[in-house]
C-alpha atoms as a PDB file:
ATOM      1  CA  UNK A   1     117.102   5.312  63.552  1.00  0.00           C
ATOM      2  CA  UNK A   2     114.601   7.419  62.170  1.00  0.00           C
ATOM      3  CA  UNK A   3     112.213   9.559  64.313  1.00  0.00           C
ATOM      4  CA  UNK A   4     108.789  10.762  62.638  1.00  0.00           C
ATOM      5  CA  UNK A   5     108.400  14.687  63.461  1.00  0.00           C
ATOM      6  CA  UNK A   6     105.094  15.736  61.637  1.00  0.00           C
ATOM      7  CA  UNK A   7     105.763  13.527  59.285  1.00  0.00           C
ATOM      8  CA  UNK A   8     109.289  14.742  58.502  1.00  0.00           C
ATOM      9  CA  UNK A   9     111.906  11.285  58.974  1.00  0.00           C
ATOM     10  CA  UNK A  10     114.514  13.114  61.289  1.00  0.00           C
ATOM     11  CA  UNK A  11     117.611  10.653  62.686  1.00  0.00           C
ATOM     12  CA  UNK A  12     118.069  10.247  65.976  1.00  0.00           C
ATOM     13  CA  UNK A  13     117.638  10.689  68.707  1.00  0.00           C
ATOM     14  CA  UNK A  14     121.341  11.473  69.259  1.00  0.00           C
ATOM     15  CA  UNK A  15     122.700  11.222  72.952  1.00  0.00           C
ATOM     16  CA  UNK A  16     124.811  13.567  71.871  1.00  0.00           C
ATOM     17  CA  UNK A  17     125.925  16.112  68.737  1.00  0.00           C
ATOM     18  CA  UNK A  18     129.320  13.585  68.200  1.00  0.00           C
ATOM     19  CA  UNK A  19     127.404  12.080  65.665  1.00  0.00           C
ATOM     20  CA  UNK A  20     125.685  14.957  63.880  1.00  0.00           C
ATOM     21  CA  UNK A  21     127.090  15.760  60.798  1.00  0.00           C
ATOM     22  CA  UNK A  22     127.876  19.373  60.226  1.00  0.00           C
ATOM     23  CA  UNK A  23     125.271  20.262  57.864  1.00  0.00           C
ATOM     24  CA  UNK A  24     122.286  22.424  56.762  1.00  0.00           C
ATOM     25  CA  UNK A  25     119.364  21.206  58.712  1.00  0.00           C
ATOM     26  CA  UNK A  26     116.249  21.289  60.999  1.00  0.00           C
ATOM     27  CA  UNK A  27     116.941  20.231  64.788  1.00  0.00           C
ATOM     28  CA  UNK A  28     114.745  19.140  67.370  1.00  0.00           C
ATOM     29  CA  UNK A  29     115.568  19.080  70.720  1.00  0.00           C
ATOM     30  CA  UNK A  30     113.912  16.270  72.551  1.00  0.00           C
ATOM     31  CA  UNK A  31     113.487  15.073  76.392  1.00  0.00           C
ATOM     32  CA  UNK A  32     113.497  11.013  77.224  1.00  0.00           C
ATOM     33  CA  UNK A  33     111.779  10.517  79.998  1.00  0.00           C
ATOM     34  CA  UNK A  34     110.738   7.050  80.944  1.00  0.00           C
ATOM     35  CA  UNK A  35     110.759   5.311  77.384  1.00  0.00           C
ATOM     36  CA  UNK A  36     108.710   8.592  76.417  1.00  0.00           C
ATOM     37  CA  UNK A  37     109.984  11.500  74.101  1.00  0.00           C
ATOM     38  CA  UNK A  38     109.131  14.943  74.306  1.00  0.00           C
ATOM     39  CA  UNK A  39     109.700  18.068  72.253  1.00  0.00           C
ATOM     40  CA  UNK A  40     111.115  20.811  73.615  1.00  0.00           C
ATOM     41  CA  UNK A  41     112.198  23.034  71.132  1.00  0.00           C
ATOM     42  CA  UNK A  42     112.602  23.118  67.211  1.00  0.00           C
ATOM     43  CA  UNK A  43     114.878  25.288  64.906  1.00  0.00           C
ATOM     44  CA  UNK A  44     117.004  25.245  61.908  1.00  0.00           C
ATOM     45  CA  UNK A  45     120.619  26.181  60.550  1.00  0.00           C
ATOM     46  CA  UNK A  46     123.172  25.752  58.463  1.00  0.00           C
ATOM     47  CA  UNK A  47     125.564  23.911  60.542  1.00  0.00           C
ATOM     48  CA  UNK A  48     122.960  22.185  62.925  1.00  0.00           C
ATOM     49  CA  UNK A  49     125.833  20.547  64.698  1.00  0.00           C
ATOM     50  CA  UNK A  50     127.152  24.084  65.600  1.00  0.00           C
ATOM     51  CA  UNK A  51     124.133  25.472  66.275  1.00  0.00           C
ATOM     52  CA  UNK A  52     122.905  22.673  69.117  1.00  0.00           C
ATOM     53  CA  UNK A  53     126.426  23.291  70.982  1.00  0.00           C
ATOM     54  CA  UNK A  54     126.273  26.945  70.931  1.00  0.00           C
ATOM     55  CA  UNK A  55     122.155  27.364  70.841  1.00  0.00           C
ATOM     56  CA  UNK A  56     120.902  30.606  72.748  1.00  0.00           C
ATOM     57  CA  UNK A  57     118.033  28.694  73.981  1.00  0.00           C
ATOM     58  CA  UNK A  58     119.723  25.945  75.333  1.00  0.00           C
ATOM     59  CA  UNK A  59     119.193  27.445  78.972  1.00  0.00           C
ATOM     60  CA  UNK A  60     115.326  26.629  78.123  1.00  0.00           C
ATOM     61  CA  UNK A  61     116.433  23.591  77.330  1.00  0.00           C
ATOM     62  CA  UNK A  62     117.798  22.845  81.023  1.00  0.00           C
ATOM     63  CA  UNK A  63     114.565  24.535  82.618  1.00  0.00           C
ATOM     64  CA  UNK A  64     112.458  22.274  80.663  1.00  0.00           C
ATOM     65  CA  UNK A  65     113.745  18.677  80.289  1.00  0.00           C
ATOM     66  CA  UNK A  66     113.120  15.706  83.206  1.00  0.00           C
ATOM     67  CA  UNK A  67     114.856  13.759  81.870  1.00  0.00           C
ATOM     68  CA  UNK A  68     117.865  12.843  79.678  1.00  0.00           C
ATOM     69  CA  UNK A  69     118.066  15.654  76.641  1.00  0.00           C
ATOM     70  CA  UNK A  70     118.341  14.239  73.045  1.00  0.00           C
ATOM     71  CA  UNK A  71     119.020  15.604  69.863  1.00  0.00           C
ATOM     72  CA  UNK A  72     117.017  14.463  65.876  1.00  0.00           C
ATOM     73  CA  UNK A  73     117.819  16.005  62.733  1.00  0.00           C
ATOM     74  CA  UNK A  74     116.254  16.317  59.378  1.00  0.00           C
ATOM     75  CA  UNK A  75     119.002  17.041  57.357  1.00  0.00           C
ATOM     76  CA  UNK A  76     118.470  19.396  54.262  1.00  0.00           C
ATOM     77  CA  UNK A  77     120.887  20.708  52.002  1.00  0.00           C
ATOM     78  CA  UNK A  78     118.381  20.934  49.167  1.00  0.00           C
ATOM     79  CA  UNK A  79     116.727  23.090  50.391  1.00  0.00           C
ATOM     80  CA  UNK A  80     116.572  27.175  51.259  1.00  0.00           C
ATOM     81  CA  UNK A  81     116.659  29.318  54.285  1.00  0.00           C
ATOM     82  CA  UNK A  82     112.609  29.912  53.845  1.00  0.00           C
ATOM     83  CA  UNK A  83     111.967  26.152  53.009  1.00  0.00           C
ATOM     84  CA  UNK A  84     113.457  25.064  56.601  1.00  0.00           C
ATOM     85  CA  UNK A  85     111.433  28.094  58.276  1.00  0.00           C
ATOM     86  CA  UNK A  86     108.660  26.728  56.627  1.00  0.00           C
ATOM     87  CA  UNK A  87     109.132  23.270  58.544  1.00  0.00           C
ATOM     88  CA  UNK A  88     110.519  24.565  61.513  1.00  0.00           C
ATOM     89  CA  UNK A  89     106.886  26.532  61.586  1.00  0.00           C
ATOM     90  CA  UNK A  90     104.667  23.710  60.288  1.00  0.00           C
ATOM     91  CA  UNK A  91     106.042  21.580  63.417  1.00  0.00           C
ATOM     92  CA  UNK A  92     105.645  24.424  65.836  1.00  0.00           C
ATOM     93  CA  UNK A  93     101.740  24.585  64.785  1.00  0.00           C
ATOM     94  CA  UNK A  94     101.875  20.935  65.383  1.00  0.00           C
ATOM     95  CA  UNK A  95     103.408  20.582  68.537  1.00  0.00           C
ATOM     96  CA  UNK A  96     101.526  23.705  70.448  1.00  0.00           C
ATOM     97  CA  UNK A  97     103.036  23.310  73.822  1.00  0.00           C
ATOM     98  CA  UNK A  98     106.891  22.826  72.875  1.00  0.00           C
ATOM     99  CA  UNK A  99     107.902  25.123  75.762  1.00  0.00           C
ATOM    100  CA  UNK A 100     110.964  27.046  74.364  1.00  0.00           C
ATOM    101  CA  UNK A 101     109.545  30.017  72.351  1.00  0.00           C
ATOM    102  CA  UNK A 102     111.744  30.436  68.916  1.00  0.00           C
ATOM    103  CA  UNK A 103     112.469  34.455  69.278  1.00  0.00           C
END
């Protein structure tokens, strides 16, 4: 399924990371709550897979959600470490009240 982020096609959401390929990406972390999504954090890696199991915010993610946390991922191997800032940042001017602060 594909889930429009700021115009950005990311797949999911995921219940979980088994089905996240591990692979250069942006990740959004997402709360379901009553047929409703919600964005509660964004960031990117180079194993996105790795990076939602082991994420340093992921206690703000806990805090945050009320109800069932989900997982979307724009996948993107073509492009650099900048070019996935770039989106992670476009998204966070977007979304002004995602309420876990990238560091």
């Amino acid at each position: 399924m594909i889930m429009p982020i700021a115009d950005y096609p990311f797949k999911g959401p995921h219940r979980s990371v088994k089905k996240i390929e591990n692979s250069p990406g942006v990740f959004a972390v997402i709360c379901e709550f009553v047929e409703t999504y919600y964005l509660m954090d964004i960031d990117h890696s180079d194993d996105v897979k790795k990076a939602i199991q082991t994420h340093e915010r992921r206690k703000c993610w806990e805090n945050h959600h009320r109800g069932n946390i989900r997982y979307a991922v724009l996948h993107t191997s073509d492009l650099s470490v900048e070019e996935k800032g770039e989106i992670e940042e476009k998204i966070r001017k977007r979304y002004r009240n995602i309420p876990c602060p990238r560091d």
